[in-house]
Protein backbone atom coordinates (compact mmCIF):
# COMPACT_ATOMS: atom_id res chain seq x y z
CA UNK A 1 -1.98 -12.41 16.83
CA UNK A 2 -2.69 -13.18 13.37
CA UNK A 3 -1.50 -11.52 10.07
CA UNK A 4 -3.54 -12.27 7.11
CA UNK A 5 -0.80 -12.25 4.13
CA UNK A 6 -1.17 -11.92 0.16
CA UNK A 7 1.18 -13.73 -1.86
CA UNK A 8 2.49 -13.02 -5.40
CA UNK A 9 4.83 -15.46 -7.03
CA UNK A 10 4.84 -17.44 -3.43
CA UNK A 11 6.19 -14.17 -1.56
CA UNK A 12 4.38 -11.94 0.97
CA UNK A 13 3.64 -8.63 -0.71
CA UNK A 14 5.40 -5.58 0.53
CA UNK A 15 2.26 -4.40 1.99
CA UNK A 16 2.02 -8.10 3.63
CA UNK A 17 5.11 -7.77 4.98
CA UNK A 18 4.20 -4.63 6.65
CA UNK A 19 1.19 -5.83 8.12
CA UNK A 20 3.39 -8.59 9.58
CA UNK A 21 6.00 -6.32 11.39
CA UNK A 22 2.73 -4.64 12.46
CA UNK A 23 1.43 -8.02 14.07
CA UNK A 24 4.83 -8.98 15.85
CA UNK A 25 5.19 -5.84 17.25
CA UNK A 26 1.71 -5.64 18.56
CA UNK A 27 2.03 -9.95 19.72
CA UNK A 28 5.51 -8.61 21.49
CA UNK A 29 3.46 -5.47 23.23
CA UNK A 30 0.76 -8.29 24.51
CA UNK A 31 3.04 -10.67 25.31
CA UNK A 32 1.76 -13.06 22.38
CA UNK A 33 3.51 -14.14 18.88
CA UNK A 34 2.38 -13.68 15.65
CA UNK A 35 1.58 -16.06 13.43
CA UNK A 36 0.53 -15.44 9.63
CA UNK A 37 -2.49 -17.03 7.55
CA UNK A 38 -1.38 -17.52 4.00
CA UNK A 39 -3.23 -19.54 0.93
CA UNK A 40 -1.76 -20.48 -2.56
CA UNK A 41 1.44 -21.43 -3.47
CA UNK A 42 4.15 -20.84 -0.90
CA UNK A 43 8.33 -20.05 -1.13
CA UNK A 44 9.44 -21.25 2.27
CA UNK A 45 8.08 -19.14 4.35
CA UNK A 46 7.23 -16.80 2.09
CA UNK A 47 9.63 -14.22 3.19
CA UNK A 48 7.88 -13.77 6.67
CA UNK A 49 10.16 -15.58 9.21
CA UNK A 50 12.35 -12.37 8.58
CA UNK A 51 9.77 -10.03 10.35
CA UNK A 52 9.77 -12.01 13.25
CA UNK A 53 6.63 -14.27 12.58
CA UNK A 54 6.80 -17.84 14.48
CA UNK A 55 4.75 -19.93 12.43
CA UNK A 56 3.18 -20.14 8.89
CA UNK A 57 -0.48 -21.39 8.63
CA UNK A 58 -0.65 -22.69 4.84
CA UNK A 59 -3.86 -23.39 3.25
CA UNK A 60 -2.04 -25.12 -0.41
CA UNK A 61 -5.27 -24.05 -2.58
CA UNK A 62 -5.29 -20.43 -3.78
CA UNK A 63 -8.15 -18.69 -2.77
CA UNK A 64 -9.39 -15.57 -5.04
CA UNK A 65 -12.69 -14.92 -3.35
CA UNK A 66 -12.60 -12.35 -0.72
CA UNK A 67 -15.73 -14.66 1.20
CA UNK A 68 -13.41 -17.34 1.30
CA UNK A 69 -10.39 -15.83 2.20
CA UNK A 70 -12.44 -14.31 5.28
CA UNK A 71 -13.38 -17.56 6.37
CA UNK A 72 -9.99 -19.02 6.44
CA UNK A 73 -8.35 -16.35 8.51
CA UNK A 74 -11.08 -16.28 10.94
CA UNK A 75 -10.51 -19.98 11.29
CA UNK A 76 -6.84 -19.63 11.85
CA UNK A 77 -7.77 -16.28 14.19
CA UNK A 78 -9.71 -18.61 16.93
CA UNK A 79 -9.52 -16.13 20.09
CA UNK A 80 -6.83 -13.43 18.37
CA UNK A 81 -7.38 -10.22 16.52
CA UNK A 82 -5.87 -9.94 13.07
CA UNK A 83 -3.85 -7.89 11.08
CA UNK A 84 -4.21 -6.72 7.09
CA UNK A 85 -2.82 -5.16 4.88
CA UNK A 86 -5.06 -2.03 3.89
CA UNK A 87 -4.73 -2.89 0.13
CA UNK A 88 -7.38 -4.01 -2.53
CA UNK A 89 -7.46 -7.97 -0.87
CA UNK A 90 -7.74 -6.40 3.22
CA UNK A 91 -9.98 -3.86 2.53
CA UNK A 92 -12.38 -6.86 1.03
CA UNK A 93 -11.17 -9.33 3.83
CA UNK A 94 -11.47 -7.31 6.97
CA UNK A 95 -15.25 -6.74 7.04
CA UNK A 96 -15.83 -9.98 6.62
CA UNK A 97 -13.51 -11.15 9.24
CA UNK A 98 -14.97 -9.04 11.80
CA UNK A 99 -18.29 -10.22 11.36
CA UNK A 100 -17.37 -13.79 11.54
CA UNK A 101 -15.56 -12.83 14.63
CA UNK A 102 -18.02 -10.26 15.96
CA UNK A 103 -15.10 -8.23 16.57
CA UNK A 104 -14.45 -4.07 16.03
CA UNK A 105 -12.82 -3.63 13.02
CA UNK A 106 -10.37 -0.15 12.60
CA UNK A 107 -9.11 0.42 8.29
CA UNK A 108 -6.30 2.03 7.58
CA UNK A 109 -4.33 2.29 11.05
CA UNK A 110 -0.98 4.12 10.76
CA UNK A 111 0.49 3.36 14.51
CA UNK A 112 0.54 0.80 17.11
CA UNK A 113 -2.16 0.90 19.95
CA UNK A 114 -1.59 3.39 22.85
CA UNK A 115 -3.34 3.68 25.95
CA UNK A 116 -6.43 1.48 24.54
CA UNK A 117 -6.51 3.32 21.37
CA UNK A 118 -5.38 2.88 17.53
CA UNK A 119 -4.76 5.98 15.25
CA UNK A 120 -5.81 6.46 11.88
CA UNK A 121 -6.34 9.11 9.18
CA UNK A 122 -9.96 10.41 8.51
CA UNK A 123 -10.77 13.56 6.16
CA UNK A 124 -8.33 11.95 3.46
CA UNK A 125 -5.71 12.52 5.54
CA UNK A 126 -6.75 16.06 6.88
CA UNK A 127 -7.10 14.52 10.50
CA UNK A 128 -6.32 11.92 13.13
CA UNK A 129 -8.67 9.69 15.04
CA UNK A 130 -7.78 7.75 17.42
CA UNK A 131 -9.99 4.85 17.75
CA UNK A 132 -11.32 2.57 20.88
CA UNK A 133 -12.29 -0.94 20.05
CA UNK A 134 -14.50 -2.29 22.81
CA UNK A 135 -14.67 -6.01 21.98
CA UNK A 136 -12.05 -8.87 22.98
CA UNK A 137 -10.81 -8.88 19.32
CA UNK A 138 -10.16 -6.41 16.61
CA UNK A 139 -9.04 -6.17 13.25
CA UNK A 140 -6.71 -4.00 12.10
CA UNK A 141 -5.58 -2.61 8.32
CA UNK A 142 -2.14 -1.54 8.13
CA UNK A 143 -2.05 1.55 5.61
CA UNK A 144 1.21 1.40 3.65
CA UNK A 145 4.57 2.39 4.14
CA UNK A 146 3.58 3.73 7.53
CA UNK A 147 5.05 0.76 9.69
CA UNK A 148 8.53 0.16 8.19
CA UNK A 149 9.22 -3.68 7.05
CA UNK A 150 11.06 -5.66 10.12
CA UNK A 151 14.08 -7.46 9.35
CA UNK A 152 15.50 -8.77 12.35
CA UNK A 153 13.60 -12.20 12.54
CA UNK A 154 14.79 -15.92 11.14
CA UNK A 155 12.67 -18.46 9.51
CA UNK A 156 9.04 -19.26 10.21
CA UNK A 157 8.29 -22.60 10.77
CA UNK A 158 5.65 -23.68 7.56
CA UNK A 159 2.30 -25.74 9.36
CA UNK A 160 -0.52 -27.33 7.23
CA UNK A 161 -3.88 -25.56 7.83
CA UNK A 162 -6.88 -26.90 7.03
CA UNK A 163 -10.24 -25.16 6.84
CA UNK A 164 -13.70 -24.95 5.64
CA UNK A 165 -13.94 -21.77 3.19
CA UNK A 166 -17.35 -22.80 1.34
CA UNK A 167 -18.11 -22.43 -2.02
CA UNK A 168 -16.52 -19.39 -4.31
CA UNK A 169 -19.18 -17.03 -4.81
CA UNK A 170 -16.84 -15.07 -7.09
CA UNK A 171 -14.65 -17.05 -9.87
CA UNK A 172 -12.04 -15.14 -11.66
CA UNK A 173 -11.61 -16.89 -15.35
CA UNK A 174 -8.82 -14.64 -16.67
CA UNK A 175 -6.02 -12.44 -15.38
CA UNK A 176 -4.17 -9.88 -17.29
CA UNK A 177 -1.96 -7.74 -15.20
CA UNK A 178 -1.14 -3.92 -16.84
CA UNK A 179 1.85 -3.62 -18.05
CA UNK A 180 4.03 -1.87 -15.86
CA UNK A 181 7.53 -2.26 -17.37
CA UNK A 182 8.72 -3.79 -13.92
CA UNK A 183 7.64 -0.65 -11.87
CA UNK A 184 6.81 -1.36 -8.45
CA UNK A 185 2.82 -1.42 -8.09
CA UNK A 186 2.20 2.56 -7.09
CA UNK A 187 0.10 1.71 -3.81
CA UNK A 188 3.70 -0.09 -3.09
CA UNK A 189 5.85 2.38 -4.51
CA UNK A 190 8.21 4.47 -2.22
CA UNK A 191 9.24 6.59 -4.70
CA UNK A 192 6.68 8.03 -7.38
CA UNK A 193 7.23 10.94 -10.37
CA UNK A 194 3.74 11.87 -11.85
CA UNK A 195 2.84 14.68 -14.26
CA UNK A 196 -0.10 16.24 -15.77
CA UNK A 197 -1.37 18.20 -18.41
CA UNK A 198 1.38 20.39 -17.87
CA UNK A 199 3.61 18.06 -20.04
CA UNK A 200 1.48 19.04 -22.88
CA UNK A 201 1.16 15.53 -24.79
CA UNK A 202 1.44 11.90 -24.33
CA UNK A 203 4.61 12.64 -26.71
CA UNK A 204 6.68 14.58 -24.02
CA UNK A 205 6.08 11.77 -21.15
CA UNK A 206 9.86 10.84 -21.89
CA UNK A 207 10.99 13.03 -19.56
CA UNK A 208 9.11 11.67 -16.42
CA UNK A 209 10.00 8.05 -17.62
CA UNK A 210 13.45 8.95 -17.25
CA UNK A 211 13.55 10.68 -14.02
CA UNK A 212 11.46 7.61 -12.50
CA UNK A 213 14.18 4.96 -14.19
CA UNK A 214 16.92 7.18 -12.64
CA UNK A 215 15.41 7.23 -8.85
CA UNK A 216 14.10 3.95 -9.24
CA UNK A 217 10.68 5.28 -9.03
CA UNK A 218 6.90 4.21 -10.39
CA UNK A 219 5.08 6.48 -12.72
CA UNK A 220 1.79 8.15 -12.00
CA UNK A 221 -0.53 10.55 -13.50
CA UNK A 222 -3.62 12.98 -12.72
CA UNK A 223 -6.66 12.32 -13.86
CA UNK A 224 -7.43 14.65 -16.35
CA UNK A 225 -4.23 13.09 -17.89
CA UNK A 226 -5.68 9.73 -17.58
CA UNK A 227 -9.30 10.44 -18.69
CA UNK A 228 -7.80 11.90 -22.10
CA UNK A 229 -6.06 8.50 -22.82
CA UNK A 230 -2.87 10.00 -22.29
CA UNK A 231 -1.84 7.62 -19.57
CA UNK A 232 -3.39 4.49 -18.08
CA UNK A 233 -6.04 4.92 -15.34
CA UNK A 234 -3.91 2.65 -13.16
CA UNK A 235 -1.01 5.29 -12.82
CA UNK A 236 -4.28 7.64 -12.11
CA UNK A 237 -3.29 9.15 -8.29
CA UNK A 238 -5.68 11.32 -6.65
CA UNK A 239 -8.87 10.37 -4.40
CA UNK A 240 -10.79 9.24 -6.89
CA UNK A 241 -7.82 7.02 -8.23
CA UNK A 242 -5.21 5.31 -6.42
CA UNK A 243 -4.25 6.63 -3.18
CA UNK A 244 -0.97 6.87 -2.08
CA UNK A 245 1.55 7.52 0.57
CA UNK A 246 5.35 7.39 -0.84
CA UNK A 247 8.39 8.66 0.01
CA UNK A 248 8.94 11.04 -2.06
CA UNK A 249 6.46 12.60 -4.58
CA UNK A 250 7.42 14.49 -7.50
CA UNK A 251 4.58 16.20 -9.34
CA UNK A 252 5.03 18.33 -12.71
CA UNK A 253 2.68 20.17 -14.26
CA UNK A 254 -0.15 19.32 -11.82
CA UNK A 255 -2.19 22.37 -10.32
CA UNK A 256 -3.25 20.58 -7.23
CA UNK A 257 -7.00 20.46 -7.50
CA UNK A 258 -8.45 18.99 -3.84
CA UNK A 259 -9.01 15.63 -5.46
CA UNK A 260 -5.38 15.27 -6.34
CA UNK A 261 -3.81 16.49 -3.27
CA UNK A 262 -6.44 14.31 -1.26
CA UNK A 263 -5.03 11.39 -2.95
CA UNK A 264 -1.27 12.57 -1.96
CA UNK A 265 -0.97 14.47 0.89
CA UNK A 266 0.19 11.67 2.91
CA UNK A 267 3.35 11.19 0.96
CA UNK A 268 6.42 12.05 3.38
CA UNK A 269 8.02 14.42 0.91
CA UNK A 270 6.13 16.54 -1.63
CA UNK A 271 8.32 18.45 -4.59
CA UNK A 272 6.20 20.52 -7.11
CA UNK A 273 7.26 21.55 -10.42
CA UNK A 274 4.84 24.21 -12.09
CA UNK A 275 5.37 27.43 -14.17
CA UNK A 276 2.39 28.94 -12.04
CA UNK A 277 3.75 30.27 -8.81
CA UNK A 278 -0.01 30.67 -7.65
CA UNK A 279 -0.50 26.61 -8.40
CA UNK A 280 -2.26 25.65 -5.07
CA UNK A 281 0.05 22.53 -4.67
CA UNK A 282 2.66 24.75 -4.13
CA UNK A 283 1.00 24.91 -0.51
CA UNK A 284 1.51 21.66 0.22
CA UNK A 285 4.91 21.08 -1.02
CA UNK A 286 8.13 20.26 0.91
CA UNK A 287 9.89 21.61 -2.26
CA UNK A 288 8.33 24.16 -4.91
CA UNK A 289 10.34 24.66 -8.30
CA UNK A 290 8.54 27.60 -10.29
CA UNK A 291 9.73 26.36 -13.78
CA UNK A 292 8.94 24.57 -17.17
CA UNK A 293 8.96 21.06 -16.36
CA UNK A 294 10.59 20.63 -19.50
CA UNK A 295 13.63 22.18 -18.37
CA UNK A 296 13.84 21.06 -14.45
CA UNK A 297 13.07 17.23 -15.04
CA UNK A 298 15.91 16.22 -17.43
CA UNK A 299 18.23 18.59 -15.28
CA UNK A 300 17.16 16.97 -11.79
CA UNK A 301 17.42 13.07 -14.02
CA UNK A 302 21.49 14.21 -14.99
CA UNK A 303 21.81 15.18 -11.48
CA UNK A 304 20.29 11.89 -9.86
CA UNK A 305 22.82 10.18 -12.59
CA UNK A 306 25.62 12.20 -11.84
CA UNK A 307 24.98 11.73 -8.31
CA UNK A 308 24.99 7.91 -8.98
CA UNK A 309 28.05 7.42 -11.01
């Protein structure tokens, strides 16, 4: 079994971890171990040994091409099916892998394999399927913070691995990462607090910046509130922004529209905040407050503080 792993700052990514504990727990089903793929620069073993991977396979160059990256984990699969993380990086890598592999590829799995099949959403998360693959191999996308983060493992042993990636067909010649004031990324996040154009004005986003540095939380936004320049389209959540499945999710001052809730509706725990007891979020809410944001989030941040002192 191998899990193809992302690296930032020479640490597997959360979701990378996750798709890790995925691929142990699958190798210990089969009767295999799991071993992870990883390129770039490399802390020890990168945080992984603690999932329960055996080995590291470390490719020292950093590789920013998805092409490339596709060819080295295929090289380091050999006969085994592999396991990403369903982020921006696996959803480019896992194509490609399965071609290379001629093997059935399944996106966005949310459970282990049962009786020959794997289970993942469809619809936007209105439905199940639960998927057959038919050849010798698959490859699997984990979708986040559905397979919790093993911790029960020791250290990985780190192994040289040397492969033949090609030439980069894409070449990245700058990097600026959005600011996000040390926020967790929000397809990472476990706990989010968005608003929309309920809070009336870039002005009054105080309030949700609080509540979120209370909980520990990430930001978001919907994205009317984004299109109008009141908030960066990278806190944008919805289905035609960034799709997530936290935790908790606190919206305030969001109606719901279908695009919104599409983007949402597989966080564990839903509270809604709107002065519109008809808002159609309300209907998919664990919690419903009918009040003025204004009043319920600074309350709800003194009682998170309260609650913390």
């Amino acid at each position: 079994m191998i899990a193809s792993i992302t690296l930032k700052d020479g640490l597997a990514t959360k979701g990378s971890l996750e798709a890790a504990s995925y691929a142990v727990a699958l190798a210990k089903a089969e009767g295999t171990e799991a071993v992870a793929v990883v390129h770039g620069p490399l802390k020890g073993d990168g945080g992984l040994g603690a999932t329960g991977i055996a080995k590291v396979l470390h490719y020292a160059d950093e590789l920013q091409d998805a092409g490339q990256i596709a060819k080295l984990v295929a090289a380091a699969a050999s006969g085994s099916s592999v396991i990403l993380a369903h982020d921006a990086v696996g959803r480019a890598v896992a194509p490609a892998v399965a071609v290379h592999l001629n093997a059935g590829l399944v996106s966005g799995v949310t459970e282990l394999p049962a009786s020959g099949a794997v289970r993942r959403n469809v619809f936007s998360g209105k439905a199940m399927a639960d998927v057959e693959v038919a050849t010798g191999q698959a490859v699997y996308t984990v979708t986040p913070n559905t397979f919790p983060v093993a911790a029960d493992g020791g250290v990985a042993a780190v192994e040289a691995f040397q492969a033949e990636v090609g030439e980069a067909r894409v070449k990245v010649k700058a990097f600026h990462a959005s600011s996000a004031d040390g926020q967790v990324p929000l397809p990472e996040a476990e706990l989010v607090v968005s608003a929309g154009r309920g809070l009336k004005g870039p002005e009054n986003w105080g309030i949700v910046e609080d509540l979120a540095s209370a909980l520990g939380a990430t930001t978001a936004c919907s994205r009317p509130v984004a299109d109008i320049g009141w908030r960066p389209h990278h806190e944008h959540v919805g289905q035609t922004g960034v799709a997530i499945r936290p935790n908790l999710y606190i919206a305030a001052g969001i109606s719901g529209a279908i695009q919104h809730l599409a983007g949402v509706n597989q966080s564990k725990v839903i509270v809604v905040i709107n002065t519109d007891p008809e808002a159609p979020f309300f209907k998919a809410a664990d919690y419903g407050i009918v009040g003025d944001a204004f009043e319920v989030l600074p309350k709800l941040t003194a009682a998170v503080k309260a609650l913390e002192a």
